[in-house]
C-alpha atoms as a PDB file:
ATOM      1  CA  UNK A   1       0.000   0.000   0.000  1.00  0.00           C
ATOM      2  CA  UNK A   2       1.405   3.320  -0.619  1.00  0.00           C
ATOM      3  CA  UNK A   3       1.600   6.256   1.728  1.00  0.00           C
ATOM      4  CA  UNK A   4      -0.749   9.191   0.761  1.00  0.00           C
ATOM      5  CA  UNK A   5       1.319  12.220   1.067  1.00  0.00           C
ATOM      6  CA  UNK A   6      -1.320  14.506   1.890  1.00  0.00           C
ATOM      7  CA  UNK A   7      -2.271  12.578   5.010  1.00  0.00           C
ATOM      8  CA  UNK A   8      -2.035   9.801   7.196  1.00  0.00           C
ATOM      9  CA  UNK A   9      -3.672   7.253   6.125  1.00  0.00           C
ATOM     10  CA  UNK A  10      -2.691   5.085   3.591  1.00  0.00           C
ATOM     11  CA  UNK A  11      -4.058   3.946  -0.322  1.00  0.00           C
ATOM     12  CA  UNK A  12      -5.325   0.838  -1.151  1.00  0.00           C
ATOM     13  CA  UNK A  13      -4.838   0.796  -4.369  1.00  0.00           C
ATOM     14  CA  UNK A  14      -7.928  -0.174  -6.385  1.00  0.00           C
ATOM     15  CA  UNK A  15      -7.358  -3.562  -8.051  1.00  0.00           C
ATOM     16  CA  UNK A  16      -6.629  -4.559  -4.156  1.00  0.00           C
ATOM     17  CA  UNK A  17      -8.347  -5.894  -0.922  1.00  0.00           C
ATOM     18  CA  UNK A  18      -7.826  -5.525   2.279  1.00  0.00           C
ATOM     19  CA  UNK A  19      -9.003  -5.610   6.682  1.00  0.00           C
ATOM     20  CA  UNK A  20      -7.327  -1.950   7.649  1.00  0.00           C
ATOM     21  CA  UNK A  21      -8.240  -1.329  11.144  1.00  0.00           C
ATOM     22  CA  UNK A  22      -9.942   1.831  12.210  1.00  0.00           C
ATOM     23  CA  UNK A  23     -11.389   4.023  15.292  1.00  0.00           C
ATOM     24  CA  UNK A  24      -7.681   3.536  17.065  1.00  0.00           C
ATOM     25  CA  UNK A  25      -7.748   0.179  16.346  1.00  0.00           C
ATOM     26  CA  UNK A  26     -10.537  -0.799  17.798  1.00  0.00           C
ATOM     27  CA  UNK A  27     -12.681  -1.664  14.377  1.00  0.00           C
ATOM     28  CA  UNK A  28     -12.353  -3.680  11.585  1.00  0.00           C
ATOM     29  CA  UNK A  29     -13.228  -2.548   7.335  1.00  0.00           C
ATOM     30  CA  UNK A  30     -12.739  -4.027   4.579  1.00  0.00           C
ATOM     31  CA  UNK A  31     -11.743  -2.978   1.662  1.00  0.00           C
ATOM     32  CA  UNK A  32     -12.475  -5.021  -1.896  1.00  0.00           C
ATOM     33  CA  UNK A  33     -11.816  -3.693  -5.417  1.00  0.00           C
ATOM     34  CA  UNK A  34     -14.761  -3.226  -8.005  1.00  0.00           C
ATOM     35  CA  UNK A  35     -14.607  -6.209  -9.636  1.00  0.00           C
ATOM     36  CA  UNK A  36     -17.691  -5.492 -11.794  1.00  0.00           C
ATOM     37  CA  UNK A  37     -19.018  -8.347 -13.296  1.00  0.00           C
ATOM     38  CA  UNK A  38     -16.003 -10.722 -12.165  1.00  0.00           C
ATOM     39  CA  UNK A  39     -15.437 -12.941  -8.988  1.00  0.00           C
ATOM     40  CA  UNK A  40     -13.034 -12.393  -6.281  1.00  0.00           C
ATOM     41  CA  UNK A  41      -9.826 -14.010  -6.697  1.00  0.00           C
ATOM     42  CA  UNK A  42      -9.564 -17.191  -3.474  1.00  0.00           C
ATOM     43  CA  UNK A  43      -7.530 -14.125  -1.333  1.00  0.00           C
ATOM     44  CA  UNK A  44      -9.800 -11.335  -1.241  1.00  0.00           C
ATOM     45  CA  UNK A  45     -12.390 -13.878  -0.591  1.00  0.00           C
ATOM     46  CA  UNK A  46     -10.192 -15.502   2.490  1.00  0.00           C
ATOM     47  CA  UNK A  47     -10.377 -12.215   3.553  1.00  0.00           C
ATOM     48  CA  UNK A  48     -14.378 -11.383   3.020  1.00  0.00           C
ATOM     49  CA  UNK A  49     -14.459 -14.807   5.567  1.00  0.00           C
ATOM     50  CA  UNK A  50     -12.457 -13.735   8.277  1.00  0.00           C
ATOM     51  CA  UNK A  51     -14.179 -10.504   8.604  1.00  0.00           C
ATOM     52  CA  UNK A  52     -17.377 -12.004   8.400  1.00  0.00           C
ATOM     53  CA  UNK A  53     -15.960 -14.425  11.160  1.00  0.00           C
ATOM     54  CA  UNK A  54     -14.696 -11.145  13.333  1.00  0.00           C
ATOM     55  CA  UNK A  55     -17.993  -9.273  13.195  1.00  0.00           C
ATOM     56  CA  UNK A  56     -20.102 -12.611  13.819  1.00  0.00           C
ATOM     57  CA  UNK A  57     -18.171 -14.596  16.771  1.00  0.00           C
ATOM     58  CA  UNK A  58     -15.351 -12.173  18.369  1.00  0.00           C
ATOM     59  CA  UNK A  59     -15.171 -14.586  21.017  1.00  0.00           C
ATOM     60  CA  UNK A  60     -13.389 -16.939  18.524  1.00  0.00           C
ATOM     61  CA  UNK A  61     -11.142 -14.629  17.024  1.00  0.00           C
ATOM     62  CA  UNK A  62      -9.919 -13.530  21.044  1.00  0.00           C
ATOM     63  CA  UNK A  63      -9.739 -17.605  21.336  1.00  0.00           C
ATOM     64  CA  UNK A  64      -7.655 -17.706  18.338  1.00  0.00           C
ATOM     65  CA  UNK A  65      -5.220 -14.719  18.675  1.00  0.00           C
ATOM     66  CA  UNK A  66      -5.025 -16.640  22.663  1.00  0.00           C
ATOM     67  CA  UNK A  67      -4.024 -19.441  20.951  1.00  0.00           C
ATOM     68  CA  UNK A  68      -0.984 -18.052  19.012  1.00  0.00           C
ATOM     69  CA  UNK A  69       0.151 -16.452  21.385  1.00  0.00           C
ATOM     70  CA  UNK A  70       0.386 -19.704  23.632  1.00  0.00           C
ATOM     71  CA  UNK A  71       1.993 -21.784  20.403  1.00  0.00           C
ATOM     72  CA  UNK A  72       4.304 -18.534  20.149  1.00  0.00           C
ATOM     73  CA  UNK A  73       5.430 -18.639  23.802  1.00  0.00           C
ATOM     74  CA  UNK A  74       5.795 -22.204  23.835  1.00  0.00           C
ATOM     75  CA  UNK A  75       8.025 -21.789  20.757  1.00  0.00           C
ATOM     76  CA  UNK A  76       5.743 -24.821  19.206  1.00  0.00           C
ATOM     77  CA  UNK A  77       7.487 -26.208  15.767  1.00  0.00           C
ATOM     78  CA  UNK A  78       5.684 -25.726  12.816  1.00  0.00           C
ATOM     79  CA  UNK A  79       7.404 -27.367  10.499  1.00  0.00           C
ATOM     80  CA  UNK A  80       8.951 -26.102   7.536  1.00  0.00           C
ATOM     81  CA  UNK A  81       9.406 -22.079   6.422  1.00  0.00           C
ATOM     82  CA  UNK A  82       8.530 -21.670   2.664  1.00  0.00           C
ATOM     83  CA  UNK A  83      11.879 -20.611   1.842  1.00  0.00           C
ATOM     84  CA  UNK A  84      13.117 -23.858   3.227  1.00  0.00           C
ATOM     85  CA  UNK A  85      10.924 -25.979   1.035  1.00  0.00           C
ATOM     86  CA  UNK A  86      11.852 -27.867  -2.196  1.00  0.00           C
ATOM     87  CA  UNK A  87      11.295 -30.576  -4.887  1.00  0.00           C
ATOM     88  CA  UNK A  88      13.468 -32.421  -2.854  1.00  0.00           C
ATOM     89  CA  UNK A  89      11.365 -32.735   0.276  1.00  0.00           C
ATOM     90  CA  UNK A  90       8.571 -34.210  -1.792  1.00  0.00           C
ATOM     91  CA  UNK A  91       7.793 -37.912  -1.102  1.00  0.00           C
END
């Protein structure tokens, strides 16, 4: 996202989506591009569902964000980074 010079806030730029938070932090909006007559690509949808899931059942997102910061703490291994990952790790 760029940086709007006259203020500050920041663009979305308009073939993007995006949660941005607002009122300090303490809300959630989303932002999705006019796709006119197309779909969403999977992403912007992913995103569409976990704001849906936020504004429907904030209890589960508290339970969630609880829950990595547990596996964070307790330095839990989650297997391979991306960058580590290769043709020859495939079985």
């Amino acid at each position: 996202m760029a940086q709007d010079p006259d203020s500050n806030g920041t663009v979305v730029p308009p073939t993007e989506a995006a949660i941005v938070t607002s009122g300090n932090m303490t809300e959630l909006e989303l932002v999705l591009p006019d796709m006119g007559d197309s779909d969403l690509p999977e992403i912007a949808i992913f995103l569409v569902a976990c704001a849906m899931r936020f504004h429907s059942d904030p209890d589960f997102v508290h339970e969630q964000l609880e829950w990595l910061v547990q596996a964070h703490d307790s330095e839990v291994d989650e297997g391979m980074r991306p960058d580590q990952l290769n043709s020859a790790n495939d079985d």
